[in-house]
N, C-alpha and C. Protein backbone atom coordinates (compact mmCIF):
# COMPACT_ATOMS: atom_id res chain seq x y z
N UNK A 1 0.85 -1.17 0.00
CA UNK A 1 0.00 0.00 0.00
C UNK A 1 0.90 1.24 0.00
N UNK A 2 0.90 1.67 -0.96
CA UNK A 2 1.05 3.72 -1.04
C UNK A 2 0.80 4.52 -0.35
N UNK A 3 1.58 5.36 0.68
CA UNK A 3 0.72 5.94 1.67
C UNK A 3 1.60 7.22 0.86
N UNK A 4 0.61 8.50 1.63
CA UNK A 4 1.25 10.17 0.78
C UNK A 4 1.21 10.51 2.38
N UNK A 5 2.17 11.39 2.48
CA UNK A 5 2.41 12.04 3.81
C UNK A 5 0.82 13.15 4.00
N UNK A 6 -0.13 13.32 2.97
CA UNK A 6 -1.34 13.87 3.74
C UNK A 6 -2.50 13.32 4.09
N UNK A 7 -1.94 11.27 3.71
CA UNK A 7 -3.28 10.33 4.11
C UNK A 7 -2.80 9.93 5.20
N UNK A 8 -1.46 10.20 6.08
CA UNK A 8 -1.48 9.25 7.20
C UNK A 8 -0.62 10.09 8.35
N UNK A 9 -1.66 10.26 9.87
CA UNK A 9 -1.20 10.52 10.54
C UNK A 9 -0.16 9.76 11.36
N UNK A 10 0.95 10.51 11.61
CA UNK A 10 1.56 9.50 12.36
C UNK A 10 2.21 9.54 14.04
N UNK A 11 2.83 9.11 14.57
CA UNK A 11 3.33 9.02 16.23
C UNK A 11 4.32 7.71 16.46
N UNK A 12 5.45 7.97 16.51
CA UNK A 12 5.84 6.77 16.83
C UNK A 12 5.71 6.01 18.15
N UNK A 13 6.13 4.55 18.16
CA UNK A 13 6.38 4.20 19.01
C UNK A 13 6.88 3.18 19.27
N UNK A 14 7.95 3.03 20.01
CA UNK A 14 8.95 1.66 19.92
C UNK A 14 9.67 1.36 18.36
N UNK A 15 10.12 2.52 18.10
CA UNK A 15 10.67 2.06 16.30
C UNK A 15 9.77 1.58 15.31
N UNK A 16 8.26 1.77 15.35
CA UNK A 16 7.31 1.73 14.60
C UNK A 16 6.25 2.93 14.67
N UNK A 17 5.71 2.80 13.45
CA UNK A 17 5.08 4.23 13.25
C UNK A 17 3.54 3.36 13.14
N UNK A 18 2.50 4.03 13.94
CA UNK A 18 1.64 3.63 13.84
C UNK A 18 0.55 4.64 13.23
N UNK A 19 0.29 3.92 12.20
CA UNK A 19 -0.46 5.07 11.24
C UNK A 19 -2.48 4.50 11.06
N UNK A 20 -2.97 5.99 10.95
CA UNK A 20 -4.18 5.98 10.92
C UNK A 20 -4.75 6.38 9.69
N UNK A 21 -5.46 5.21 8.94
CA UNK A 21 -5.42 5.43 7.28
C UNK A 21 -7.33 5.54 7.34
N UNK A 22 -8.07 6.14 7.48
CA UNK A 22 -9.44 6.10 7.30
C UNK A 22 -9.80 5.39 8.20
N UNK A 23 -9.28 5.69 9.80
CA UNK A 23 -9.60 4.67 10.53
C UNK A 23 -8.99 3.24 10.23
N UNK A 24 -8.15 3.05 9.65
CA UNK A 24 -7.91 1.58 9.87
C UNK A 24 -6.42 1.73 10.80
N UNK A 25 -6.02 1.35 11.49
CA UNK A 25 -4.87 1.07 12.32
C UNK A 25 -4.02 -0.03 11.59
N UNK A 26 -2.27 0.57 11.51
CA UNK A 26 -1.92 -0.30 11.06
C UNK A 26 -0.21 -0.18 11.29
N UNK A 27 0.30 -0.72 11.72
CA UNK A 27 1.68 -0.60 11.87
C UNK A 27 2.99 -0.87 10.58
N UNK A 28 3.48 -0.28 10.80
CA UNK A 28 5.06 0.07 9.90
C UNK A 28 6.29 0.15 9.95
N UNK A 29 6.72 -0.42 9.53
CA UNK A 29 8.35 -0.78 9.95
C UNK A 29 8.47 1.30 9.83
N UNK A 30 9.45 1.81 11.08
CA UNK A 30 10.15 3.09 10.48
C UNK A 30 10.67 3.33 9.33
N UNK A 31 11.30 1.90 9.24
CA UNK A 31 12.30 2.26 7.61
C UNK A 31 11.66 2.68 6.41
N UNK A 32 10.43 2.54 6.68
CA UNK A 32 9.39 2.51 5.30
C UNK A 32 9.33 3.92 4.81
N UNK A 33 9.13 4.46 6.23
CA UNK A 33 8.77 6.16 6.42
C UNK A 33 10.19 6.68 6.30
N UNK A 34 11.03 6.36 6.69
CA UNK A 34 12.11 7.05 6.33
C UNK A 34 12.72 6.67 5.09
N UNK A 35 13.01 5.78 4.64
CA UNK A 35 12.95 5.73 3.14
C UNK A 35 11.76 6.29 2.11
N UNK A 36 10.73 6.63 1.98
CA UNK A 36 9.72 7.53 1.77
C UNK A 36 10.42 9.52 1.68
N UNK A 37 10.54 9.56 3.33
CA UNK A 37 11.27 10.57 3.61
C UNK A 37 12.19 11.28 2.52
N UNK A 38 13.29 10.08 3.05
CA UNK A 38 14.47 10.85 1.80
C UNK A 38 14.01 10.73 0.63
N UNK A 39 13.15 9.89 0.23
CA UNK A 39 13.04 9.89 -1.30
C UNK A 39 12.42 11.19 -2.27
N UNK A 40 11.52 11.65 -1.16
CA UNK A 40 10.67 12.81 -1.17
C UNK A 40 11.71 14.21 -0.72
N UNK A 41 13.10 14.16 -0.08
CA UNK A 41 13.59 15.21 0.42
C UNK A 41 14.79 14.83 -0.95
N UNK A 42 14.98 13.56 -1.49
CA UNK A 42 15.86 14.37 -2.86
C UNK A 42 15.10 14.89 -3.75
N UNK A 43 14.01 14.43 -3.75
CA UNK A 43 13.17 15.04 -5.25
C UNK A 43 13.03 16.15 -5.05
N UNK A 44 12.59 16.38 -4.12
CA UNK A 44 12.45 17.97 -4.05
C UNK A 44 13.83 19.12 -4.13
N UNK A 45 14.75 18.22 -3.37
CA UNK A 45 16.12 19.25 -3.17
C UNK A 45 16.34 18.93 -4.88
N UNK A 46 16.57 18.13 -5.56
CA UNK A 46 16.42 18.24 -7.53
C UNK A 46 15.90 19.55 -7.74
N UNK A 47 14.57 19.12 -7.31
CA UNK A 47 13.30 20.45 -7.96
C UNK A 47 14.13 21.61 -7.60
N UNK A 48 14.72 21.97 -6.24
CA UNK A 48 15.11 23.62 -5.92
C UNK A 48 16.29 23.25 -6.41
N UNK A 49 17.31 22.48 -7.05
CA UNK A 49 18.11 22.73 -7.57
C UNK A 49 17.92 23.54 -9.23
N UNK A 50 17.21 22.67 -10.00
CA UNK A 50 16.84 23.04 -11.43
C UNK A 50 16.04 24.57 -11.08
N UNK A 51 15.54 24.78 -10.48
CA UNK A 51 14.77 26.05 -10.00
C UNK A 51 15.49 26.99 -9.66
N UNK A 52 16.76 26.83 -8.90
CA UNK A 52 17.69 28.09 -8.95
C UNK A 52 18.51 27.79 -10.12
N UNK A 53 19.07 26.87 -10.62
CA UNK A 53 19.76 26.95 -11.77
C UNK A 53 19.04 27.53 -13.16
N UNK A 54 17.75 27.55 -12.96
CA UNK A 54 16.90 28.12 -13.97
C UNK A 54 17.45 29.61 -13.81
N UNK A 55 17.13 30.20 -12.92
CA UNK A 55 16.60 31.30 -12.15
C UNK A 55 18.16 32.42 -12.02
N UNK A 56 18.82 31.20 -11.81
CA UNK A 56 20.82 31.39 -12.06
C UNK A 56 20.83 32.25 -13.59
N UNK A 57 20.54 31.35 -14.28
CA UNK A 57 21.10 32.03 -15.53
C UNK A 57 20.92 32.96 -16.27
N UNK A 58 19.55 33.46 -15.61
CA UNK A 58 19.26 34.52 -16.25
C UNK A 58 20.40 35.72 -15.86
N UNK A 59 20.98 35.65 -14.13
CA UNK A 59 21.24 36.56 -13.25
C UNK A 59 23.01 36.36 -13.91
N UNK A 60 23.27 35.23 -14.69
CA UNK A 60 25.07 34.84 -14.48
C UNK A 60 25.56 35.89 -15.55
N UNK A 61 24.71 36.25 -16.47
CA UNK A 61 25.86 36.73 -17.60
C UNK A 61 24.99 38.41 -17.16
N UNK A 62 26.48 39.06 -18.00
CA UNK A 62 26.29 40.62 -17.33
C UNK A 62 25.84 41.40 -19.19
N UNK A 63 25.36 40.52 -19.80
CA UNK A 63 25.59 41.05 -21.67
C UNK A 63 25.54 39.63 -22.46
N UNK A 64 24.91 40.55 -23.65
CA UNK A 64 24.38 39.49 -24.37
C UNK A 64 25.51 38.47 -25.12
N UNK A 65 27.16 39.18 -24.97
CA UNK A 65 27.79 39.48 -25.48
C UNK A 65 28.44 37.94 -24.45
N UNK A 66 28.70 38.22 -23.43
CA UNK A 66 28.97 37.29 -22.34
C UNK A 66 28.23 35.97 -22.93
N UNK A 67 27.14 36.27 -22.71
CA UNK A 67 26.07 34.90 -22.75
C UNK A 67 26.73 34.06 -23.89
N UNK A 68 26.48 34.73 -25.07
CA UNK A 68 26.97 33.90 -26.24
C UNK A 68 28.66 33.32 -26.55
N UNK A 69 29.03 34.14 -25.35
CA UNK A 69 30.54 33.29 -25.07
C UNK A 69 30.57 32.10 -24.66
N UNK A 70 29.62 32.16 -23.30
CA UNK A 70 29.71 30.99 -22.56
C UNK A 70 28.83 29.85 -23.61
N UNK A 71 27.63 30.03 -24.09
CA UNK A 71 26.72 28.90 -24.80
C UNK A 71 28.43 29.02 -26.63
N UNK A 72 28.99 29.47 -26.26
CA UNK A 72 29.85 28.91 -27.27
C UNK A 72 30.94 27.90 -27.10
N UNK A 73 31.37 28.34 -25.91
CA UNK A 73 32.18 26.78 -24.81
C UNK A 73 31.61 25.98 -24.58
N UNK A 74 30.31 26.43 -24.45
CA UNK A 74 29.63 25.05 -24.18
C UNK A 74 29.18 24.01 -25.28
N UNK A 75 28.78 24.85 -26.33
CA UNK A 75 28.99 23.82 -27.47
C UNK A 75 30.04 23.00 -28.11
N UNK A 76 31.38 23.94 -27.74
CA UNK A 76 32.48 23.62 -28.22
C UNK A 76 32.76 22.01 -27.58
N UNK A 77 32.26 22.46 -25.93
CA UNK A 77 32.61 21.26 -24.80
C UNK A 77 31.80 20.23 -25.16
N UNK A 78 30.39 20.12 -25.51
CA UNK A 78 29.37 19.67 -26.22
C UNK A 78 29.93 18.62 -27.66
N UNK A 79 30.25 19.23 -28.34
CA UNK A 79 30.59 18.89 -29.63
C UNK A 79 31.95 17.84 -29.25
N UNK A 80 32.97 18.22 -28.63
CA UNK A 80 33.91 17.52 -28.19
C UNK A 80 33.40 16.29 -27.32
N UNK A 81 32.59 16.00 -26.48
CA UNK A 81 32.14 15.03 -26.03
C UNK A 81 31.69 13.89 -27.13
N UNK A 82 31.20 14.65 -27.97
CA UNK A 82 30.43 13.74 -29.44
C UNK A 82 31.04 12.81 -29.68
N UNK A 83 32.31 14.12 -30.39
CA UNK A 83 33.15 13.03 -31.14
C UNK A 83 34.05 12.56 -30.23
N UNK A 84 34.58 12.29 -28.99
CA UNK A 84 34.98 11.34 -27.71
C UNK A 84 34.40 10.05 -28.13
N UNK A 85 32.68 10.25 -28.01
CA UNK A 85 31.71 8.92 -27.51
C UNK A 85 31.49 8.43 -28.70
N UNK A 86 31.79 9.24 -30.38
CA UNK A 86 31.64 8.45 -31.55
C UNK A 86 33.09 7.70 -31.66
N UNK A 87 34.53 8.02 -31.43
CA UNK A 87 35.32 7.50 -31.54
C UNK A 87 35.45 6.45 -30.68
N UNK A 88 34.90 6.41 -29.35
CA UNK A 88 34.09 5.28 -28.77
C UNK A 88 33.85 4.21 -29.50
N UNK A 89 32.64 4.63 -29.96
CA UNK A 89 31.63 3.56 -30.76
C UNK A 89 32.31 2.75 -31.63
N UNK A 90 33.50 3.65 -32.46
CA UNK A 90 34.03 3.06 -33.63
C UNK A 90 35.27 1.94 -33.16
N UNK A 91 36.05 2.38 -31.96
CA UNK A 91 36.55 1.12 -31.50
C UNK A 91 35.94 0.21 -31.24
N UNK A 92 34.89 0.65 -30.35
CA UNK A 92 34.43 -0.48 -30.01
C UNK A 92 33.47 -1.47 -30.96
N UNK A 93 33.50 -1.29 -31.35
CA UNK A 93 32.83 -1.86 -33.40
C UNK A 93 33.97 -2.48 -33.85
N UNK A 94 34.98 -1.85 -33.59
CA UNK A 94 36.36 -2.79 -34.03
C UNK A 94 36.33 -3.85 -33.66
N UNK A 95 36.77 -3.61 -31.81
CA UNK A 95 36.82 -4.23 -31.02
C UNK A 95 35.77 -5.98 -31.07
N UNK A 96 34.29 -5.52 -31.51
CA UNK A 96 33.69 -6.56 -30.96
C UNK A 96 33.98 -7.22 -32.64
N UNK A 97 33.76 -6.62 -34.07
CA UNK A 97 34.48 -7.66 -34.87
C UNK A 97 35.32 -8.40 -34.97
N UNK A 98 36.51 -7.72 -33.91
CA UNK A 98 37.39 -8.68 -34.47
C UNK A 98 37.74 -9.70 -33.06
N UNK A 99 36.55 -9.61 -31.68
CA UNK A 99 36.17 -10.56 -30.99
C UNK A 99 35.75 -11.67 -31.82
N UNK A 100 34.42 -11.53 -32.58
CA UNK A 100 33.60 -12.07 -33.17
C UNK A 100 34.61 -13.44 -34.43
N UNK A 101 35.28 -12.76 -35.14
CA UNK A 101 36.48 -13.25 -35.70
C UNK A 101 37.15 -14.08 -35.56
N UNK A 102 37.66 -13.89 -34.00
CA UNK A 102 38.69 -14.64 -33.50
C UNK A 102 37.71 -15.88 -32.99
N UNK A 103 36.25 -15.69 -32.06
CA UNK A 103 35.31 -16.54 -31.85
C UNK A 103 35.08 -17.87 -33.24
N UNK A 104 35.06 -17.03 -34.29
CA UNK A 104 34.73 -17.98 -35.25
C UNK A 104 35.94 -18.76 -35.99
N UNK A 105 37.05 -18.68 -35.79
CA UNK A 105 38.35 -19.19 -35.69
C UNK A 105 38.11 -20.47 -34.54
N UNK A 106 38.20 -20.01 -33.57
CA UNK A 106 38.47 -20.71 -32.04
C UNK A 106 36.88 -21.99 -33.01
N UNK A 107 35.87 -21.72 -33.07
CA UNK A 107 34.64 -22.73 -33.03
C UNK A 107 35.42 -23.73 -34.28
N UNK A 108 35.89 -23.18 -35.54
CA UNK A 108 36.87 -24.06 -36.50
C UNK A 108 37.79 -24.72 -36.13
N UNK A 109 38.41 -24.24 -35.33
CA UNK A 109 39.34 -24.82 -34.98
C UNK A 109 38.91 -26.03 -33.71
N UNK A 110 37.81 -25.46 -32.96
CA UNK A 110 37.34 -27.08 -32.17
C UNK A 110 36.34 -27.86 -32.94
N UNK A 111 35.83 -27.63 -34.48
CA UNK A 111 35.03 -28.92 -35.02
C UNK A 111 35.99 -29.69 -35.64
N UNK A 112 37.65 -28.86 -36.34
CA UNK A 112 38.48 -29.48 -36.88
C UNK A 112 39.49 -30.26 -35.72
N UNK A 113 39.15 -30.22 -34.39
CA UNK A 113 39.82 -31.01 -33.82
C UNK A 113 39.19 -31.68 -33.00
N UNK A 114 37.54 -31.48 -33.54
CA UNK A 114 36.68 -32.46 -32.97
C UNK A 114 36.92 -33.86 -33.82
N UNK A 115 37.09 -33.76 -34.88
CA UNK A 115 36.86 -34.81 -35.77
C UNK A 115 38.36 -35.25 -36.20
N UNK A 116 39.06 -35.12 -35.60
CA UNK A 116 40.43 -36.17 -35.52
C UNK A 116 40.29 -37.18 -34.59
């Protein structure tokens, strides 16, 4: 069961939280609620992060002149990541052909020394 921190009152007691869901009584490990807790205190600390970082950028550059400096490093930094993760790809495309290769060697070589 799903509980939202405005369907269930709570009180602990003895390392359990005893919660009141529409009148029904029902006990809960703490951990439940505190895992709940944090899960709900990162999402939110996310949310006020993206929310001042929104709110940041308008305030960071002093000119329009600035701005288009920085969104030009950043593409630059951007674009350089690309081709990092495409030259990536292309080893590793190497890489697994000429796994694949050597695999189909190794299987020839055990039917031709299956059959001696």
């Amino acid at each position: 069961m799903h509980l939202t921190f405005s369907e269930v009152k709570r009180s602990t007691s003895r390392g359990y939280e005893v919660c009141c869901l529409h009148g029904y009584a029902c006990r809960y490990d703490c951990l439940d609620f505190r895992l709940y807790a944090v899960v709900r205190l990162a999402l939110s600390e996310q949310r006020r992060k993206e929310l001042y970082a929104k709110q940041g950028r308008g305030n960071q550059f002093r000119s329009k002149e600035e701005r288009d400096r920085w969104i030009g490093k950043e593409i630059k930094s951007l674009n350089k990541a690309v081709q990092d993760k495409e030259g990536q790809i292309t080893r590793l495309k190497t890489d697994l052909a000429e796994d694949q290769e050597k695999a189909q060697k190794l299987e020839l070589d055990i039917k031709v020394g299956g059959l001696r």
